[in-house]
N, C-alpha and C. Protein backbone atom coordinates (compact mmCIF):
# COMPACT_ATOMS: atom_id res chain seq x y z
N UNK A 1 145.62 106.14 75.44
CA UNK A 1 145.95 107.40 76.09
C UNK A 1 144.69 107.96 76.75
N UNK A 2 144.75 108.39 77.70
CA UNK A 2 143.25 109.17 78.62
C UNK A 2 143.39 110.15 78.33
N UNK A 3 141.74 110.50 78.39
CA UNK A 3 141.31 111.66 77.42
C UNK A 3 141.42 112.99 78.02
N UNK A 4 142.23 112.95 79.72
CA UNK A 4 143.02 113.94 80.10
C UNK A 4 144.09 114.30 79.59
N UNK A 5 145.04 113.60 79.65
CA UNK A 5 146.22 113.81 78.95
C UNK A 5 146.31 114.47 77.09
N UNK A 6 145.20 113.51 76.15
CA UNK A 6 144.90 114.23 75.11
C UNK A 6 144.20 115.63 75.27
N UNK A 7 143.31 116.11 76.13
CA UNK A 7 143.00 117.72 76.80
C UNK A 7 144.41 118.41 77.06
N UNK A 8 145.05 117.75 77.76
CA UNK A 8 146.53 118.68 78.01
C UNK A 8 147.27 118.92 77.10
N UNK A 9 147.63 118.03 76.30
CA UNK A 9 148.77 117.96 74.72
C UNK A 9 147.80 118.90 73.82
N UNK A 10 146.27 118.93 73.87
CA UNK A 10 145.82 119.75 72.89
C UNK A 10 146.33 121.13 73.28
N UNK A 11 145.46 121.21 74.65
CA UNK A 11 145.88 122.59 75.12
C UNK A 11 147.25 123.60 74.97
N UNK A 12 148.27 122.83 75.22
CA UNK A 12 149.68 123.42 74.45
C UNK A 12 149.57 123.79 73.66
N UNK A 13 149.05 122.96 72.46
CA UNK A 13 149.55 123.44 71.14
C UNK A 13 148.11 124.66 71.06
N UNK A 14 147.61 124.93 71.69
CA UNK A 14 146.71 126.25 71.03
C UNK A 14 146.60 127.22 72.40
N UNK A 15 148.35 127.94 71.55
CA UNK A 15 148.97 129.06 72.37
C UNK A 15 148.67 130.31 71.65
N UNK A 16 147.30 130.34 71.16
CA UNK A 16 146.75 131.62 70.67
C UNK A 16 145.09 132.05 70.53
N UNK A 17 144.69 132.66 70.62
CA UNK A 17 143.17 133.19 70.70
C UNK A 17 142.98 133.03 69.22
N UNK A 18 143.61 132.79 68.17
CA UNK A 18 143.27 132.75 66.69
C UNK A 18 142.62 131.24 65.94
N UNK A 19 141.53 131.58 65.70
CA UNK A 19 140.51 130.42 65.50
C UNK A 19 141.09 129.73 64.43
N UNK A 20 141.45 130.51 63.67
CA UNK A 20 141.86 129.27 62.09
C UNK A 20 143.34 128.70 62.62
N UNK A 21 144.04 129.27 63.44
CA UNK A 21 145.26 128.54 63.63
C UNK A 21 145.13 127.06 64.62
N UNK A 22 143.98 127.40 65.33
CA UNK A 22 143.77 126.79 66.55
C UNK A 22 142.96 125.48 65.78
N UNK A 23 142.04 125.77 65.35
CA UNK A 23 141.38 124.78 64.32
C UNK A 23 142.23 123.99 63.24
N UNK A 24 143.36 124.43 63.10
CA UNK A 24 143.87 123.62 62.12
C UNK A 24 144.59 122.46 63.22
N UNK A 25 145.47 122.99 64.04
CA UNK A 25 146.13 122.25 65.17
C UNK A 25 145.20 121.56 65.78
N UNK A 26 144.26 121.61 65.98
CA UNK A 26 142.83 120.86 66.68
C UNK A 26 142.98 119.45 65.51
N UNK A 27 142.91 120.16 64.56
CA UNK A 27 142.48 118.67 63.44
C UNK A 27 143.33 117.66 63.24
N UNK A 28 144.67 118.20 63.36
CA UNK A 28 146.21 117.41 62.71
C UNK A 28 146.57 116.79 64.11
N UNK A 29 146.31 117.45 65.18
CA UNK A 29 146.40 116.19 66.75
C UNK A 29 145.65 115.14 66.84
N UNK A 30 144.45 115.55 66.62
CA UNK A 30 143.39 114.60 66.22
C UNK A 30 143.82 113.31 65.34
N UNK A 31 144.05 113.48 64.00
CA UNK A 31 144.54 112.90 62.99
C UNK A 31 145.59 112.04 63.67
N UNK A 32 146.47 112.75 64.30
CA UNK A 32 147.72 112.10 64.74
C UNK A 32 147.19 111.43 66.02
N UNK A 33 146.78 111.67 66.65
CA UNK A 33 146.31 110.62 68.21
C UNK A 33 145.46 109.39 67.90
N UNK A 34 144.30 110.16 67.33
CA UNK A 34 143.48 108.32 67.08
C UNK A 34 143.52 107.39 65.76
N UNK A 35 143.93 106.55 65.77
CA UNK A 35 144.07 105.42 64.73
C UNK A 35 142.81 105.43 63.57
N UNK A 36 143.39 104.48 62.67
CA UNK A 36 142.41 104.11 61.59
C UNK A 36 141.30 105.79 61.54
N UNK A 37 141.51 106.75 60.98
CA UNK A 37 141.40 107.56 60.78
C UNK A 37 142.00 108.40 59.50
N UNK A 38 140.61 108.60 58.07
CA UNK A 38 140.89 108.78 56.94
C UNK A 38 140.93 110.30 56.42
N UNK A 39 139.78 111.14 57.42
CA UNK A 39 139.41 112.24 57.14
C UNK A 39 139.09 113.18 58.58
N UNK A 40 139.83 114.09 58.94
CA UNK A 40 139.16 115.26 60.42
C UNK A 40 139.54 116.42 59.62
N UNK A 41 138.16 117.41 60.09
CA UNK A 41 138.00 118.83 59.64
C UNK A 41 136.90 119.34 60.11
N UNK A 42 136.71 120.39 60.05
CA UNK A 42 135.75 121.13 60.52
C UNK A 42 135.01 121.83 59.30
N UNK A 43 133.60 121.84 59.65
CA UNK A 43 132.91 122.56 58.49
C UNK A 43 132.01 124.09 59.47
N UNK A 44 132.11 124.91 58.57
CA UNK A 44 131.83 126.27 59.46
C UNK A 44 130.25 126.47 58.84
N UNK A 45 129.65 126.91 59.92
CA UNK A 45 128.08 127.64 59.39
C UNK A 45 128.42 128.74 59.13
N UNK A 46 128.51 129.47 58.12
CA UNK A 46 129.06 130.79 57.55
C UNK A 46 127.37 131.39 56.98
N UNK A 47 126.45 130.62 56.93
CA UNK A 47 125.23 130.82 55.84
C UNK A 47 123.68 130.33 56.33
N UNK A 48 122.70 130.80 56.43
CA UNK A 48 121.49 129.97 56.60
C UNK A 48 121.64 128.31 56.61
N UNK A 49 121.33 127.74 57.59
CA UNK A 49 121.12 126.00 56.94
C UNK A 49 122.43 125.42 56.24
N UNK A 50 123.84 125.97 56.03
CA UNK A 50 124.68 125.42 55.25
C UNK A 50 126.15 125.70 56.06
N UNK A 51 126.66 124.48 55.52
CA UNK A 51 128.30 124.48 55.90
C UNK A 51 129.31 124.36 55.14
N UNK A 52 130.25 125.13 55.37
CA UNK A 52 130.89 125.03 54.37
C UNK A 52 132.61 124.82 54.71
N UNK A 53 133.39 124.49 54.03
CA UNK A 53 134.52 123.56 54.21
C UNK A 53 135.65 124.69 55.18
N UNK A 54 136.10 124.10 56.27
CA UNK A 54 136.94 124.78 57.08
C UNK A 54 138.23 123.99 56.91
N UNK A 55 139.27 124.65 57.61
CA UNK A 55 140.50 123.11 58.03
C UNK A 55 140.08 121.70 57.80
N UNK A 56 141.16 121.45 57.33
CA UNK A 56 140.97 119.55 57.52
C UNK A 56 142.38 118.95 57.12
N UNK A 57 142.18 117.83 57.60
CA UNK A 57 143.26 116.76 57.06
C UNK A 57 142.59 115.53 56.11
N UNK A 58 143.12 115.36 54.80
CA UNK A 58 142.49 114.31 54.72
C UNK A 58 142.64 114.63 52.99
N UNK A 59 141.69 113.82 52.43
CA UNK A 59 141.33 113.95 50.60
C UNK A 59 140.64 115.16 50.60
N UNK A 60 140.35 115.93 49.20
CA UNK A 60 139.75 116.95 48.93
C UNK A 60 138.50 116.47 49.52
N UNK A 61 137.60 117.35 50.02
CA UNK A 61 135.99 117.05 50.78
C UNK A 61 134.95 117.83 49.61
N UNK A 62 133.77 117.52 50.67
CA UNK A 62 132.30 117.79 49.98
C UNK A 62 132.67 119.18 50.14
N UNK A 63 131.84 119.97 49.25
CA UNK A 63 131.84 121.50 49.95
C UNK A 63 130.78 122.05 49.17
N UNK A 64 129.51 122.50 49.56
CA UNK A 64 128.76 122.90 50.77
C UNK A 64 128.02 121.63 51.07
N UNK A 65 128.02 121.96 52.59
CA UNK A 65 126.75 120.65 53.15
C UNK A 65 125.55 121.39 53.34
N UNK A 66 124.47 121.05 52.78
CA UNK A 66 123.18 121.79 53.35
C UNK A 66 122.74 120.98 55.20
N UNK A 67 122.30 121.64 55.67
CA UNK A 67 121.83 121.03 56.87
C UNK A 67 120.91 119.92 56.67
N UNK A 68 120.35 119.75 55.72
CA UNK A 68 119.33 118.45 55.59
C UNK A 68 119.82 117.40 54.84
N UNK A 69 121.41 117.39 54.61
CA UNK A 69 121.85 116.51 54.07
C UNK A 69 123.23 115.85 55.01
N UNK A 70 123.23 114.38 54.90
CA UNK A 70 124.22 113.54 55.60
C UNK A 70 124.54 113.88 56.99
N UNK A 71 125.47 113.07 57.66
CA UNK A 71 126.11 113.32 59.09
C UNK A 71 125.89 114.65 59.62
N UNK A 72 127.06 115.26 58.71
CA UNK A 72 127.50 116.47 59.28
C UNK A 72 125.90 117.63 58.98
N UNK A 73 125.47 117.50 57.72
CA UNK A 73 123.84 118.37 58.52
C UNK A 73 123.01 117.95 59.48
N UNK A 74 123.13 116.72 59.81
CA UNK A 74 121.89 116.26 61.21
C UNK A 74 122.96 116.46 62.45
N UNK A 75 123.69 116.46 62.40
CA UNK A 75 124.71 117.30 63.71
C UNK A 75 124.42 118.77 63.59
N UNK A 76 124.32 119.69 62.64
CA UNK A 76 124.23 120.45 62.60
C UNK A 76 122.86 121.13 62.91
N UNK A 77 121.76 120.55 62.17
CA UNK A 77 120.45 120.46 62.12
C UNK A 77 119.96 120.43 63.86
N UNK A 78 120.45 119.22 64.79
CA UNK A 78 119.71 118.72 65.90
C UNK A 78 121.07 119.15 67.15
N UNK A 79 122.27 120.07 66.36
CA UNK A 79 123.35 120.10 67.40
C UNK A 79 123.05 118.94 68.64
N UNK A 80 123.45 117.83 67.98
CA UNK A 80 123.52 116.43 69.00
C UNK A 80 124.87 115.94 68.04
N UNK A 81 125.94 115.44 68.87
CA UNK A 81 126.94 114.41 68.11
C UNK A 81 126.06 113.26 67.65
N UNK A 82 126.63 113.03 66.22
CA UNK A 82 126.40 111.76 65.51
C UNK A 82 127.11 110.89 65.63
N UNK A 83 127.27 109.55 66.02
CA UNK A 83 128.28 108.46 65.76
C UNK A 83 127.14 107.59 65.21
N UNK A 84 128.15 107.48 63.91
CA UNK A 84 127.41 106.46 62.69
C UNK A 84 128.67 105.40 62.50
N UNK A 85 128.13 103.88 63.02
CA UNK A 85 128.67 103.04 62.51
C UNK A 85 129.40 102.35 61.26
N UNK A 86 128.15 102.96 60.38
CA UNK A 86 128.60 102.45 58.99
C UNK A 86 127.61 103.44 58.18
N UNK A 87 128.31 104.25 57.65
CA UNK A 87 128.01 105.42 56.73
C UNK A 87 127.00 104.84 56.05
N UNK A 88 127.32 103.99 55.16
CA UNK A 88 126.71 103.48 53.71
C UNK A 88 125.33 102.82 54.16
N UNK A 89 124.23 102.63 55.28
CA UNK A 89 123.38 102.78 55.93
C UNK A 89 122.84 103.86 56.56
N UNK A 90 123.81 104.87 56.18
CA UNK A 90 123.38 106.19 56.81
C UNK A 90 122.40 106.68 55.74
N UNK A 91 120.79 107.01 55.79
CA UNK A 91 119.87 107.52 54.78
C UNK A 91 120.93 109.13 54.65
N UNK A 92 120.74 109.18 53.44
CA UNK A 92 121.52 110.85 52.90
C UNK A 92 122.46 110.97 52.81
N UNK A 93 123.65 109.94 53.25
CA UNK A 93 125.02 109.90 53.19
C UNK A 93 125.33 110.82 52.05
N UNK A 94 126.77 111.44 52.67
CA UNK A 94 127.38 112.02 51.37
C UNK A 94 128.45 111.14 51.06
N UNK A 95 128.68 110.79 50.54
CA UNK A 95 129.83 109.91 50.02
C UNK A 95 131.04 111.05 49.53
N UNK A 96 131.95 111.45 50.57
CA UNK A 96 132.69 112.29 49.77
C UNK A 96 133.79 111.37 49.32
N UNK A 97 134.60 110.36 50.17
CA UNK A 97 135.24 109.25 50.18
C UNK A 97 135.05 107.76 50.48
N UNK A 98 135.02 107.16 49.28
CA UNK A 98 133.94 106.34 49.32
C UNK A 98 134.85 105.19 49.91
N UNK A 99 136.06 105.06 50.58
CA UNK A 99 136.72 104.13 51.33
C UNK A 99 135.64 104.75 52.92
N UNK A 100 135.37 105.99 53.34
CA UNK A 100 134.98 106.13 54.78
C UNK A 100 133.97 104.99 54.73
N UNK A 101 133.47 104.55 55.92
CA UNK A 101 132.68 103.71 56.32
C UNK A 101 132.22 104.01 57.67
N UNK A 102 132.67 104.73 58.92
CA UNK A 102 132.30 105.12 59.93
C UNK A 102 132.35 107.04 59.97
N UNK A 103 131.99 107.48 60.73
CA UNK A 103 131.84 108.76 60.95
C UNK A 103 130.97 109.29 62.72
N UNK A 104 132.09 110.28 63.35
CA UNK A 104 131.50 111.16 64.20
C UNK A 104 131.58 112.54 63.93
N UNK A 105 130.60 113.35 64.20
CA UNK A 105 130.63 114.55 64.07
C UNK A 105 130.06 115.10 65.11
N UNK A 106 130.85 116.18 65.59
CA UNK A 106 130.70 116.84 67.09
C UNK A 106 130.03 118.30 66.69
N UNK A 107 128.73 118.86 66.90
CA UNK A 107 128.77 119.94 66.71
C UNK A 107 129.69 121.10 67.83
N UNK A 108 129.86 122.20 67.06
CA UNK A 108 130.46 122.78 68.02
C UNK A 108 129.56 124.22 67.99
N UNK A 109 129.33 124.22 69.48
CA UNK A 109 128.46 125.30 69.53
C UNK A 109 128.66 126.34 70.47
N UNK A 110 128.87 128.09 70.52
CA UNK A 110 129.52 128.98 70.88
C UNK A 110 128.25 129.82 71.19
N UNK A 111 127.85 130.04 72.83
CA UNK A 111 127.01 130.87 73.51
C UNK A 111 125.93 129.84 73.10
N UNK A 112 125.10 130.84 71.74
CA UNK A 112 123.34 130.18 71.56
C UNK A 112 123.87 129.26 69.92
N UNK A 113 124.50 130.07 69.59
CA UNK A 113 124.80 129.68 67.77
C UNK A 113 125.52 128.78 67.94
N UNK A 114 125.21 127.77 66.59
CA UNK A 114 126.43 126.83 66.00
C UNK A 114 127.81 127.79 65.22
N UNK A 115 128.66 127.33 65.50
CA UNK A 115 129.67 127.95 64.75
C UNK A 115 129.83 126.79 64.20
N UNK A 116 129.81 125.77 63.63
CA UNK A 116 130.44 124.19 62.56
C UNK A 116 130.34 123.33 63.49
N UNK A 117 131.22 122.32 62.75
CA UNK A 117 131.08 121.12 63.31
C UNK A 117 132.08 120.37 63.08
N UNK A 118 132.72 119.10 63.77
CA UNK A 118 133.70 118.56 63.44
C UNK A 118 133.70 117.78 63.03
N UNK A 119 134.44 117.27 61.91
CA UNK A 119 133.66 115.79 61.22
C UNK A 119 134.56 114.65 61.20
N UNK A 120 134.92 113.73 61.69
CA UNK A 120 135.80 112.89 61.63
C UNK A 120 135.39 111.37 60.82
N UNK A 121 136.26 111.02 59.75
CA UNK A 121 135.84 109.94 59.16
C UNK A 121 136.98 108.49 59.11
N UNK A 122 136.34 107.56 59.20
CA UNK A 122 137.21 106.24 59.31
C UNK A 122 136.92 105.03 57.98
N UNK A 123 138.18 104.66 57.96
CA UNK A 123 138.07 103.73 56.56
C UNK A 123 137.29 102.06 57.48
N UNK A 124 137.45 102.59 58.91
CA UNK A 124 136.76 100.93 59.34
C UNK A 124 135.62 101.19 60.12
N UNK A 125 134.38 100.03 59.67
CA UNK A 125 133.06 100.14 59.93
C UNK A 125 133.08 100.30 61.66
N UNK A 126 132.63 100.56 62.53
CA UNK A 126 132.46 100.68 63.55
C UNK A 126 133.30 101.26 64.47
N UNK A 127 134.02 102.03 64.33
CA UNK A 127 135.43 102.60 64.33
C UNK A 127 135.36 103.64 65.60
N UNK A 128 134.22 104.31 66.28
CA UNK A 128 134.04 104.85 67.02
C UNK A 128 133.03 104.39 67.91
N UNK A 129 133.62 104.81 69.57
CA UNK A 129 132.55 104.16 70.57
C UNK A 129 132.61 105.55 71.36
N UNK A 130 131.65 104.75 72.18
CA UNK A 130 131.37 105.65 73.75
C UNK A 130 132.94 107.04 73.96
N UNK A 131 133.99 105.88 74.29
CA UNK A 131 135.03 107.32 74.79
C UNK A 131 135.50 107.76 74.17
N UNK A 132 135.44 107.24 72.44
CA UNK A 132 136.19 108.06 71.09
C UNK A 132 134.84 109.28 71.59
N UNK A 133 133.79 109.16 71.69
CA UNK A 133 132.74 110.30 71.24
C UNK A 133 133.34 111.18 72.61
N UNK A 134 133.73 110.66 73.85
CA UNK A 134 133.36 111.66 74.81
C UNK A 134 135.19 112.65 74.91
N UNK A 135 135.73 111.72 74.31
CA UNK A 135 136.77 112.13 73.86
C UNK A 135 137.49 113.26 73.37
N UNK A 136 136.62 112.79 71.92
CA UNK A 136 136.58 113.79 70.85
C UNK A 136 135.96 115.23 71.26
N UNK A 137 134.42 114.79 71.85
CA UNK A 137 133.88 115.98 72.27
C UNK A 137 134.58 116.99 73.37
N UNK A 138 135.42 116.40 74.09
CA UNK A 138 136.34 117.10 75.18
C UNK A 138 137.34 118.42 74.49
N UNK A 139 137.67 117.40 73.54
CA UNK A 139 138.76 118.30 72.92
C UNK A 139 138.04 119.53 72.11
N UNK A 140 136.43 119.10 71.55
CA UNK A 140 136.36 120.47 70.84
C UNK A 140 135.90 122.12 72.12
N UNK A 141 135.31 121.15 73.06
CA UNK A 141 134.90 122.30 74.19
C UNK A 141 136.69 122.67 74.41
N UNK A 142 137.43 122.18 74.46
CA UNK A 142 138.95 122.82 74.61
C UNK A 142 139.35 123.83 73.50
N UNK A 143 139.32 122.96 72.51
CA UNK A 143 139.30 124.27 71.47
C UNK A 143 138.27 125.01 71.41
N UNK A 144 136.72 125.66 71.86
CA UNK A 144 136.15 126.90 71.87
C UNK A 144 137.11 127.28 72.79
N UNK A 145 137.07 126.70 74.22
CA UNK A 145 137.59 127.82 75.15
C UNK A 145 139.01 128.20 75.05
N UNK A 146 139.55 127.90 73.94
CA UNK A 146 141.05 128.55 73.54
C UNK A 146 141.07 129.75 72.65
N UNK A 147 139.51 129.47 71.59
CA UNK A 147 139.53 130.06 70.83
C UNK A 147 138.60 131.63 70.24
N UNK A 148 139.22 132.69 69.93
CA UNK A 148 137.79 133.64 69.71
C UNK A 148 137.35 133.01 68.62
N UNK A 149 135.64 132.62 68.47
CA UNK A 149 135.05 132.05 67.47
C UNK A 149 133.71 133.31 67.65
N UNK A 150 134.33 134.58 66.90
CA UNK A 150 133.27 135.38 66.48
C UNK A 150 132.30 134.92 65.55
């Protein structure tokens, strides 16, 4: 599917300015559009240096991430998307589910601040490329600009 058409089907479904509604529908399209896919959610900077568990689909998660720990803090830390091949080579990994083996995480960032980040995890090693990342990242700039993220 082109990553226009996934921009358009998102866009429908977030027929409201309300961030937690919009964020949850962000995650469960997600879930439902791309394959081999174990874990999507978002973790919110609510705190100095830390994130903490927003929407998701998936097994119970980590909850809190410090920024100097795993994926989702060096996305957070360097607001640059991470695509990690194979977790279990990742120095600091969190192992929240120890079937994941791949991981992208998109920070999402509103004006100057991070507001979270999106974390998507896969039970197969190499599981994300080039247009899963530019992809993925499309859809979260769709969801800020749908959403008030005070």
């Amino acid at each position: 599917m082109s990553a226009d058409l996934l921009e358009r089907q998102l866009a429908s479904l977030l027929d409201t300015r309300d961030w937690l509604t919009n964020a949850a529908q962000t995650v469960a399209f997600i879930r439902q559009q791309f394959a081999d896919l174990n874990w999507v959610g978002f973790y919110l900077q609510r705190s100095e240096r830390m994130l903490v568990l927003g929407p998701f689909q998936g097994l119970p998660a980590c909850n809190p991430i410090p920024f100097d720990r795993g994926v989702c803090g060096r996305a957070a830390r360097t607001r640059v998307t991470q695509r990690v091949d194979d977790v279990h080579a990742f120095p600091g990994h969190i192992a929240c589910d120890v079937a994941s083996r791949s991981e992208l995480v998109v920070p999402v960032v509103v004006g100057d601040g991070l507001w979270g980040v999106l974390d998507i995890d896969s039970p197969r090693r190499q599981r994300f490329d080039a247009a899963d990342q530019a992809a993925i990242e499309n859809l979260c700039r769709r969801f800020v600009a749908a959403s008030d993220l005070a």
